[in-house]
PDB file of N, CA and C in Angstrom:
ATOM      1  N   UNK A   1       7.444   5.035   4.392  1.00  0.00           N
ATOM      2  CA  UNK A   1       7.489   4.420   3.106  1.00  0.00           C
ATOM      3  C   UNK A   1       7.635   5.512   2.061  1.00  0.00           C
ATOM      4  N   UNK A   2       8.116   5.437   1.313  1.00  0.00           N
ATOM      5  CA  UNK A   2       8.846   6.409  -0.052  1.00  0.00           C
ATOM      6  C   UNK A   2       7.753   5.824  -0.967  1.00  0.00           C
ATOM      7  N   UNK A   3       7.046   7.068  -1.442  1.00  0.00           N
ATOM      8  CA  UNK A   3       6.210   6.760  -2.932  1.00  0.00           C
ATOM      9  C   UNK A   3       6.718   8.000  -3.047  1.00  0.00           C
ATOM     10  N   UNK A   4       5.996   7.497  -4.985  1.00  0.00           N
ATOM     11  CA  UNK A   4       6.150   8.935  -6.136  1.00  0.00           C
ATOM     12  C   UNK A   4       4.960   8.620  -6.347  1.00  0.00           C
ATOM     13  N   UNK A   5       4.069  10.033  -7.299  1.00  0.00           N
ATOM     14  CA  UNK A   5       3.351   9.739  -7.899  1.00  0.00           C
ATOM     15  C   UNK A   5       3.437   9.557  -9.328  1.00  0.00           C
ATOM     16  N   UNK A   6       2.802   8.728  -9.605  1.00  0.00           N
ATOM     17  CA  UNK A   6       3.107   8.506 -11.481  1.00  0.00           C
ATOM     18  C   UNK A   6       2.132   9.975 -12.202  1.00  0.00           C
ATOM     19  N   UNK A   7       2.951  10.041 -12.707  1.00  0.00           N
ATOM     20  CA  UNK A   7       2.539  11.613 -14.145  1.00  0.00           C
ATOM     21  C   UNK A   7       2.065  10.564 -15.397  1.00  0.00           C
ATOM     22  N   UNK A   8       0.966  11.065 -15.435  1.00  0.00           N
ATOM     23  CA  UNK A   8       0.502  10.745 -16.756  1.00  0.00           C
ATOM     24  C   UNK A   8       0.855  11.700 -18.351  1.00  0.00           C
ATOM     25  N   UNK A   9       1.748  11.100 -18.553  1.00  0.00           N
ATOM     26  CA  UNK A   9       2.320  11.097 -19.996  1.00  0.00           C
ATOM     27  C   UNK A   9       1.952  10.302 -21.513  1.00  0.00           C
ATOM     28  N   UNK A  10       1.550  11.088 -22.431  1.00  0.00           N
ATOM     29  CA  UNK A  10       0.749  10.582 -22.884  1.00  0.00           C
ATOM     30  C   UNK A  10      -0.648   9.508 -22.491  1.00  0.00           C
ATOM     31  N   UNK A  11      -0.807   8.196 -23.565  1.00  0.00           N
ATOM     32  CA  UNK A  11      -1.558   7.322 -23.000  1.00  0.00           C
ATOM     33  C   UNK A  11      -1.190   6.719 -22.144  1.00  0.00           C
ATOM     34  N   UNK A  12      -1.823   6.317 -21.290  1.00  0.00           N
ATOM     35  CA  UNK A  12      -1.938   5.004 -19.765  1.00  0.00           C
ATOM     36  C   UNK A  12      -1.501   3.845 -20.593  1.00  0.00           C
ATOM     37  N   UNK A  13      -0.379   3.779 -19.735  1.00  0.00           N
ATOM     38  CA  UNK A  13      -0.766   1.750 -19.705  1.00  0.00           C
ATOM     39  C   UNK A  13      -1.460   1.173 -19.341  1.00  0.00           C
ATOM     40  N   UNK A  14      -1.671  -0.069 -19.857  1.00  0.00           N
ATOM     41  CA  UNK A  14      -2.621  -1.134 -19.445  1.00  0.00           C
ATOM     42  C   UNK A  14      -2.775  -0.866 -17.687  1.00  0.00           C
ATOM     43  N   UNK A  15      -4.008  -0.882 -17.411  1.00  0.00           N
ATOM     44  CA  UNK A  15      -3.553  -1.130 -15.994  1.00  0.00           C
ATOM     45  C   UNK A  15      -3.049   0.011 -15.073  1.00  0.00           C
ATOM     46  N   UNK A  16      -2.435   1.294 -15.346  1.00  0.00           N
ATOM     47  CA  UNK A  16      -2.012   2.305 -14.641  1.00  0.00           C
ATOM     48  C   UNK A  16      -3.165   3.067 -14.939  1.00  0.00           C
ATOM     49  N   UNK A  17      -3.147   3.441 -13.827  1.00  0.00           N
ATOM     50  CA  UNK A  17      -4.013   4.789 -13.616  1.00  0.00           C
ATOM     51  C   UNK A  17      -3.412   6.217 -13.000  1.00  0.00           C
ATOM     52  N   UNK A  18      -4.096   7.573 -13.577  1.00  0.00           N
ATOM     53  CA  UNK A  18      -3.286   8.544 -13.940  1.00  0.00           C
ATOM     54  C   UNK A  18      -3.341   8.726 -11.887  1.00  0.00           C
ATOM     55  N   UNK A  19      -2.308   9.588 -11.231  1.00  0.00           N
ATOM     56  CA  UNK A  19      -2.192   9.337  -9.765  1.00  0.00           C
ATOM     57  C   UNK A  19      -1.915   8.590  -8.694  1.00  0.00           C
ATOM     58  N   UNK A  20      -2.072   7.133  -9.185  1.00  0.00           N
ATOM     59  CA  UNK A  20      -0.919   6.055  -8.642  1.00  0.00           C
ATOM     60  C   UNK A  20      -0.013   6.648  -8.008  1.00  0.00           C
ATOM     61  N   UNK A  21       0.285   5.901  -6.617  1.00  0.00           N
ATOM     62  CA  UNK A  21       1.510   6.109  -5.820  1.00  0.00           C
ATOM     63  C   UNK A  21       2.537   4.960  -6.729  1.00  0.00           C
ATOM     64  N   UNK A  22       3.632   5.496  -6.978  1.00  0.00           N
ATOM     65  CA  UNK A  22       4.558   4.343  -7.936  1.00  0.00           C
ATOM     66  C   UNK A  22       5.859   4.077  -6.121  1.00  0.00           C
ATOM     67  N   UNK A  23       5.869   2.762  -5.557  1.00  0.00           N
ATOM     68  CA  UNK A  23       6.517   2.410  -5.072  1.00  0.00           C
ATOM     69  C   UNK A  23       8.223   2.638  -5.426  1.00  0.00           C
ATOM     70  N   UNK A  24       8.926   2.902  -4.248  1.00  0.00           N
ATOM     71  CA  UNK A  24      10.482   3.213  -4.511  1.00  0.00           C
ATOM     72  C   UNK A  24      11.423   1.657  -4.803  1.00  0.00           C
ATOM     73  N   UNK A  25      10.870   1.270  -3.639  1.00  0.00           N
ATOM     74  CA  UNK A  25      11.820  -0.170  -3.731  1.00  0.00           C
ATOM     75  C   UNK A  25      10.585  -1.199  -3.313  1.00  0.00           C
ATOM     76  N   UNK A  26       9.795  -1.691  -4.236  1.00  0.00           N
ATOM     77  CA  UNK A  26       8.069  -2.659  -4.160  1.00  0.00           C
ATOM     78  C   UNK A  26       9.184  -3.891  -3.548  1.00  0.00           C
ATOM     79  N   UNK A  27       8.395  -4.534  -2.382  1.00  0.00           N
ATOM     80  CA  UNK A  27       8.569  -6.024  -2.522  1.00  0.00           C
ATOM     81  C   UNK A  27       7.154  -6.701  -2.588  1.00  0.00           C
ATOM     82  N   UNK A  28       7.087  -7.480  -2.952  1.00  0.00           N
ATOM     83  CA  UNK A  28       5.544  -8.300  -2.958  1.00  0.00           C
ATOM     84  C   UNK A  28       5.232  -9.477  -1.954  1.00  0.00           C
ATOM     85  N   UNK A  29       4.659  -9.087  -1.268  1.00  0.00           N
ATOM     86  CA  UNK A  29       4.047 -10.257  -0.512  1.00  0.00           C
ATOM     87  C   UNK A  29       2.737 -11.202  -0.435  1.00  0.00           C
ATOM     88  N   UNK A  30       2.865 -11.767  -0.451  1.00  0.00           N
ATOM     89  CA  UNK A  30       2.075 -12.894  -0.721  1.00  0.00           C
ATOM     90  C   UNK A  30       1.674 -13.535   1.072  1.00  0.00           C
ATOM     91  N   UNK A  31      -0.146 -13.249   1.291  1.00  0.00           N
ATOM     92  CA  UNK A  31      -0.477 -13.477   2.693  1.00  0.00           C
ATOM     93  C   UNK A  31      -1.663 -14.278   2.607  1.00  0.00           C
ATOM     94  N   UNK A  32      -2.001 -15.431   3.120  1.00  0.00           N
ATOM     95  CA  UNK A  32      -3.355 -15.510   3.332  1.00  0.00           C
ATOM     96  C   UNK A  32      -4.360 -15.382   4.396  1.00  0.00           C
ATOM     97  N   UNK A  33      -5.086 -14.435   4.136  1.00  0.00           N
ATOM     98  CA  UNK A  33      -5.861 -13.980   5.252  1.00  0.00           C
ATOM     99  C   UNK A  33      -7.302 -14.497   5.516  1.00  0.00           C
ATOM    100  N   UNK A  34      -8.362 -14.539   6.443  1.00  0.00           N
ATOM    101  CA  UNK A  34      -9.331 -14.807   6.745  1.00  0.00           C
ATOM    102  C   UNK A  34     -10.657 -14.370   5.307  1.00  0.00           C
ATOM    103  N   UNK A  35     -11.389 -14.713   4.724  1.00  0.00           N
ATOM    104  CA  UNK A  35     -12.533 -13.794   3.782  1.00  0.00           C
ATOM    105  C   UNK A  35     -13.052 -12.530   4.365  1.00  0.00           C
ATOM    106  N   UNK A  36     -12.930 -12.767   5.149  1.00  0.00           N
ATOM    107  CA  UNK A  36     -13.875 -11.228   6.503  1.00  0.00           C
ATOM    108  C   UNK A  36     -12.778 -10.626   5.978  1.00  0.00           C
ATOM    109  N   UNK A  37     -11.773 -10.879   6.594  1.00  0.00           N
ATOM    110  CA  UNK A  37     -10.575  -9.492   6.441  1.00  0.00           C
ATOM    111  C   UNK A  37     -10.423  -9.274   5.292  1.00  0.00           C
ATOM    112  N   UNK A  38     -10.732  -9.935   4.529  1.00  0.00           N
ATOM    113  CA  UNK A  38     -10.293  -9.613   2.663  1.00  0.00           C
ATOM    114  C   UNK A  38     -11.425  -8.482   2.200  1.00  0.00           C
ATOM    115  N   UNK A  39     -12.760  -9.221   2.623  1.00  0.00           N
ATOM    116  CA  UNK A  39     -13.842  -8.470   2.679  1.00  0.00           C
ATOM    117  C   UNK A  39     -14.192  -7.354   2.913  1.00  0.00           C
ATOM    118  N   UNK A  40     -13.808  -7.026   4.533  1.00  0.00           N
ATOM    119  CA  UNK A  40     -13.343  -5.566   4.781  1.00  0.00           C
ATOM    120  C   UNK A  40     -12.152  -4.612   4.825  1.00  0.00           C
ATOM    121  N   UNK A  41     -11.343  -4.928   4.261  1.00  0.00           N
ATOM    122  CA  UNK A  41     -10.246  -4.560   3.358  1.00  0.00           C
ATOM    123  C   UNK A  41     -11.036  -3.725   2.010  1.00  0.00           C
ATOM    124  N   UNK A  42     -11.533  -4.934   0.933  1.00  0.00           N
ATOM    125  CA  UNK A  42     -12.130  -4.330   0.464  1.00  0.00           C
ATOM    126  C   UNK A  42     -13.089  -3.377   0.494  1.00  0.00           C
ATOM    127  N   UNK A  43     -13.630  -3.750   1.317  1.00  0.00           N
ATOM    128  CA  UNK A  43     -14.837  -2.440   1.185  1.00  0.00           C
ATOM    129  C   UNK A  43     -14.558  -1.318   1.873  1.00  0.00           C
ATOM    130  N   UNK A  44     -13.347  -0.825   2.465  1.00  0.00           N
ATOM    131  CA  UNK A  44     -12.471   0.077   2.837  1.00  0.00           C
ATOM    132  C   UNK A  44     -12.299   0.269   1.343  1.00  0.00           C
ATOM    133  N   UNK A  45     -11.145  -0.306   0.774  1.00  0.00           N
ATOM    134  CA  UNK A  45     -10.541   0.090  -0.240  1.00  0.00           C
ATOM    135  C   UNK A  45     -11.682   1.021  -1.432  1.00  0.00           C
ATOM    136  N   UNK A  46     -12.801   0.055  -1.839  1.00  0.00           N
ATOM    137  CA  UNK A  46     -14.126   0.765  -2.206  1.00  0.00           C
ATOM    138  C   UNK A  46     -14.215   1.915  -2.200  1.00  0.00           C
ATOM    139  N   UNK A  47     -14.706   2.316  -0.435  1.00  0.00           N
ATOM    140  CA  UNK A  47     -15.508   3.472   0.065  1.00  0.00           C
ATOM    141  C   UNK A  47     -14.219   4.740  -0.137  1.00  0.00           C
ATOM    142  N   UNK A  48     -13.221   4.413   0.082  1.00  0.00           N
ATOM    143  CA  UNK A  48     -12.451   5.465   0.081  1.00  0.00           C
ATOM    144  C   UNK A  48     -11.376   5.788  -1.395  1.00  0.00           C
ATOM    145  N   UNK A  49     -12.327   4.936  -2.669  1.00  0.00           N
ATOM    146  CA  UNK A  49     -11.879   4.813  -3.670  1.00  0.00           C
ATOM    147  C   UNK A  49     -10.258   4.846  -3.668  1.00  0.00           C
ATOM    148  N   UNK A  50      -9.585   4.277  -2.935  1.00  0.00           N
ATOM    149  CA  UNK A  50      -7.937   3.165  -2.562  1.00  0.00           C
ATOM    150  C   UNK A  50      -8.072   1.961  -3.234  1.00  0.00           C
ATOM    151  N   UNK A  51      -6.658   1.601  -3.618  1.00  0.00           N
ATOM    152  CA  UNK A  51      -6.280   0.818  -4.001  1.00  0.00           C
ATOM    153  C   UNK A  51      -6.513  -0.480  -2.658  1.00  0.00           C
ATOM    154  N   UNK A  52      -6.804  -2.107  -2.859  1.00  0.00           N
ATOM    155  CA  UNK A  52      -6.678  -2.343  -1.825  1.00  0.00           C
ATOM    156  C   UNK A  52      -5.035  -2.921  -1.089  1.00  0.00           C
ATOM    157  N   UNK A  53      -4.096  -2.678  -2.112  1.00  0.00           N
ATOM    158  CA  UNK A  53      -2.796  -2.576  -1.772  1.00  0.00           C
ATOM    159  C   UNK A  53      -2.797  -1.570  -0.867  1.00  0.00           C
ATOM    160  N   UNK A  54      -2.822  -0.349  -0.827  1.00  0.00           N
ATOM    161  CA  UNK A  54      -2.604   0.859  -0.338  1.00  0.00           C
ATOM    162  C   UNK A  54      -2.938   0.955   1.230  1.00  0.00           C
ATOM    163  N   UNK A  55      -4.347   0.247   0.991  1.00  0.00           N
ATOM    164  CA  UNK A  55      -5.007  -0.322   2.409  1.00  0.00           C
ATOM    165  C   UNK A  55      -4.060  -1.098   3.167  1.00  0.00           C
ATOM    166  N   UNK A  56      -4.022  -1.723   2.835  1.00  0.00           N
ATOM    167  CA  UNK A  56      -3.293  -2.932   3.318  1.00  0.00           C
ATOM    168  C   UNK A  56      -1.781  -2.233   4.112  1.00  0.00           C
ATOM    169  N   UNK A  57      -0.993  -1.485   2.806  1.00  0.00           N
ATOM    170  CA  UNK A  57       0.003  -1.133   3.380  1.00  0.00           C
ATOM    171  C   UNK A  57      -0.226   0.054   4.139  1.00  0.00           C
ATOM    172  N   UNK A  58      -1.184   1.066   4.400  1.00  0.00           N
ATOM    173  CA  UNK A  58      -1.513   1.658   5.582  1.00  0.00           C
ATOM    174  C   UNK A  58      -1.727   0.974   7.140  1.00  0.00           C
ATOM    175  N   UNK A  59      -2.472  -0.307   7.175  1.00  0.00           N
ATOM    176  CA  UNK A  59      -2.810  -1.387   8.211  1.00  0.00           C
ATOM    177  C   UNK A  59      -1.356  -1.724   8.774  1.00  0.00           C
ATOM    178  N   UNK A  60      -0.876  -2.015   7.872  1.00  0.00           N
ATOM    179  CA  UNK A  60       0.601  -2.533   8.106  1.00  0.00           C
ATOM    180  C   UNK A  60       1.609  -1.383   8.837  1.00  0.00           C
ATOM    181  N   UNK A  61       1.691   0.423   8.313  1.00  0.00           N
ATOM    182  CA  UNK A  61       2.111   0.681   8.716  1.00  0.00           C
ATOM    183  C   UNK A  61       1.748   1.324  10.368  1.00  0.00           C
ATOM    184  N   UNK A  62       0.519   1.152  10.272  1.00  0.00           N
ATOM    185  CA  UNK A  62       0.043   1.422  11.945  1.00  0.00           C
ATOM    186  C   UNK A  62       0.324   0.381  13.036  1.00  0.00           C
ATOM    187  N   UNK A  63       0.241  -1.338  12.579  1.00  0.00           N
ATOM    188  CA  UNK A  63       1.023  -2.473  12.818  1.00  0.00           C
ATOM    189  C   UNK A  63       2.189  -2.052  13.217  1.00  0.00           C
ATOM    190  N   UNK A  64       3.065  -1.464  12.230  1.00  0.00           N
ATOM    191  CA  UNK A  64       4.773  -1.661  13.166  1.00  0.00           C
ATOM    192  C   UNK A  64       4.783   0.001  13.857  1.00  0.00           C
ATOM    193  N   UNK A  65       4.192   0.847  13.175  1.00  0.00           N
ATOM    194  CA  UNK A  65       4.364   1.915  14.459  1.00  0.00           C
ATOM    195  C   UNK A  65       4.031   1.182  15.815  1.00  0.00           C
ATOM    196  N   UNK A  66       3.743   0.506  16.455  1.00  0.00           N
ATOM    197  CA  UNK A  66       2.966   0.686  17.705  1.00  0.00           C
ATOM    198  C   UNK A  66       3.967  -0.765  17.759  1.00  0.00           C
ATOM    199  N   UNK A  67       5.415  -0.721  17.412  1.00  0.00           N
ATOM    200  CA  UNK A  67       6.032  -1.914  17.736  1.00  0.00           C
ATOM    201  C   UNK A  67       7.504  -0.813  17.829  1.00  0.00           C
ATOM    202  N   UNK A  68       7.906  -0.700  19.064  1.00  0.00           N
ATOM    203  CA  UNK A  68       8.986   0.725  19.061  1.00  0.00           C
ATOM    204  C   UNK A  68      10.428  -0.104  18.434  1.00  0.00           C
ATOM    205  N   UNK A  69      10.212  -1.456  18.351  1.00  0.00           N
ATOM    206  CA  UNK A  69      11.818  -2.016  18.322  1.00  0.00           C
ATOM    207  C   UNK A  69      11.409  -2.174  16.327  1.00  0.00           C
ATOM    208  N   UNK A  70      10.784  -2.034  16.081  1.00  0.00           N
ATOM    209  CA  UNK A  70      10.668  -2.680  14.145  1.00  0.00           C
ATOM    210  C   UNK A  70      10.417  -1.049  13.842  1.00  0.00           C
ATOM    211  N   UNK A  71      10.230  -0.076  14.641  1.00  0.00           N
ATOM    212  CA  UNK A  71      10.168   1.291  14.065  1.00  0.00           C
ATOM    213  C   UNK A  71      11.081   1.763  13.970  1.00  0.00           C
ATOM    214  N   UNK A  72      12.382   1.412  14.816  1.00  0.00           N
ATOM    215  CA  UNK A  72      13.722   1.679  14.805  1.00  0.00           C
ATOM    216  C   UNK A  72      14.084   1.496  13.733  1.00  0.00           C
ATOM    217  N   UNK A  73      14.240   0.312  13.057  1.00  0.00           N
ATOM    218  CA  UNK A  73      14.526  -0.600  12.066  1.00  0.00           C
ATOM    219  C   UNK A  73      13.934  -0.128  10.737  1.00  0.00           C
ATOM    220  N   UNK A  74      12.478   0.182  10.497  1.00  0.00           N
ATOM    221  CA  UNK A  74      12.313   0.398   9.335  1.00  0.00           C
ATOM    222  C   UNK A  74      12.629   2.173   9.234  1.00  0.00           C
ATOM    223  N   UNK A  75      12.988   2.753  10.527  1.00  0.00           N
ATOM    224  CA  UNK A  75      13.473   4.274  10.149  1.00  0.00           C
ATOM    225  C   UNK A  75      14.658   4.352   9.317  1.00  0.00           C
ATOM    226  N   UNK A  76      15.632   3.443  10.087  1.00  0.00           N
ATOM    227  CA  UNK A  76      16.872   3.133   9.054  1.00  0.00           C
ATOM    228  C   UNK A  76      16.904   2.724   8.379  1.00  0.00           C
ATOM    229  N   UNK A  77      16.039   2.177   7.331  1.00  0.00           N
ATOM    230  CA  UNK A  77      15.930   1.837   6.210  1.00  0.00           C
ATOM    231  C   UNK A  77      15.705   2.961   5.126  1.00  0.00           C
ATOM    232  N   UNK A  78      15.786   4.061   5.333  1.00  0.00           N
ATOM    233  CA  UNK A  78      14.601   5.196   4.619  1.00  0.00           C
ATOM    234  C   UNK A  78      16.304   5.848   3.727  1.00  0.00           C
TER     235      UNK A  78
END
């Protein structure tokens, strides 16, 4: 996955914080998951002061590593 980090220039926007990974090409997904998993998601995200996006898309990318035919696929995407 391709991030930048955002440079803080002058004031913050609403909502940005200075070190943000700024996504190359974001798509948004929309999932509904169990409360447990939301739960400990979060409190991952918490303890390791992460975003719980970030989490999430770490989970995800250990998910398709360990899938050799969608690793093909998202290599060529890069």
């Amino acid at each position: 996955m391709k991030t930048e980090r955002a440079t803080r220039v002058g004031a913050p926007r609403r909502g940005a914080r200075a070190g943000d990974k700024k996504l190359s090409e974001p798509v948004t997904l929309f999932a509904a998951i169990e409360a447990e998993q939301h739960e400990a998601l979060r409190a991952i995200a918490f303890s390791e002061r992460r975003s719980l996006a970030d989490v999430v898309r770490e989970a995800l990318n250990g998910f398709i590593s360990q899938h050799p035919a969608r690793r093909r696929l998202a290599a060529s995407k890069r």
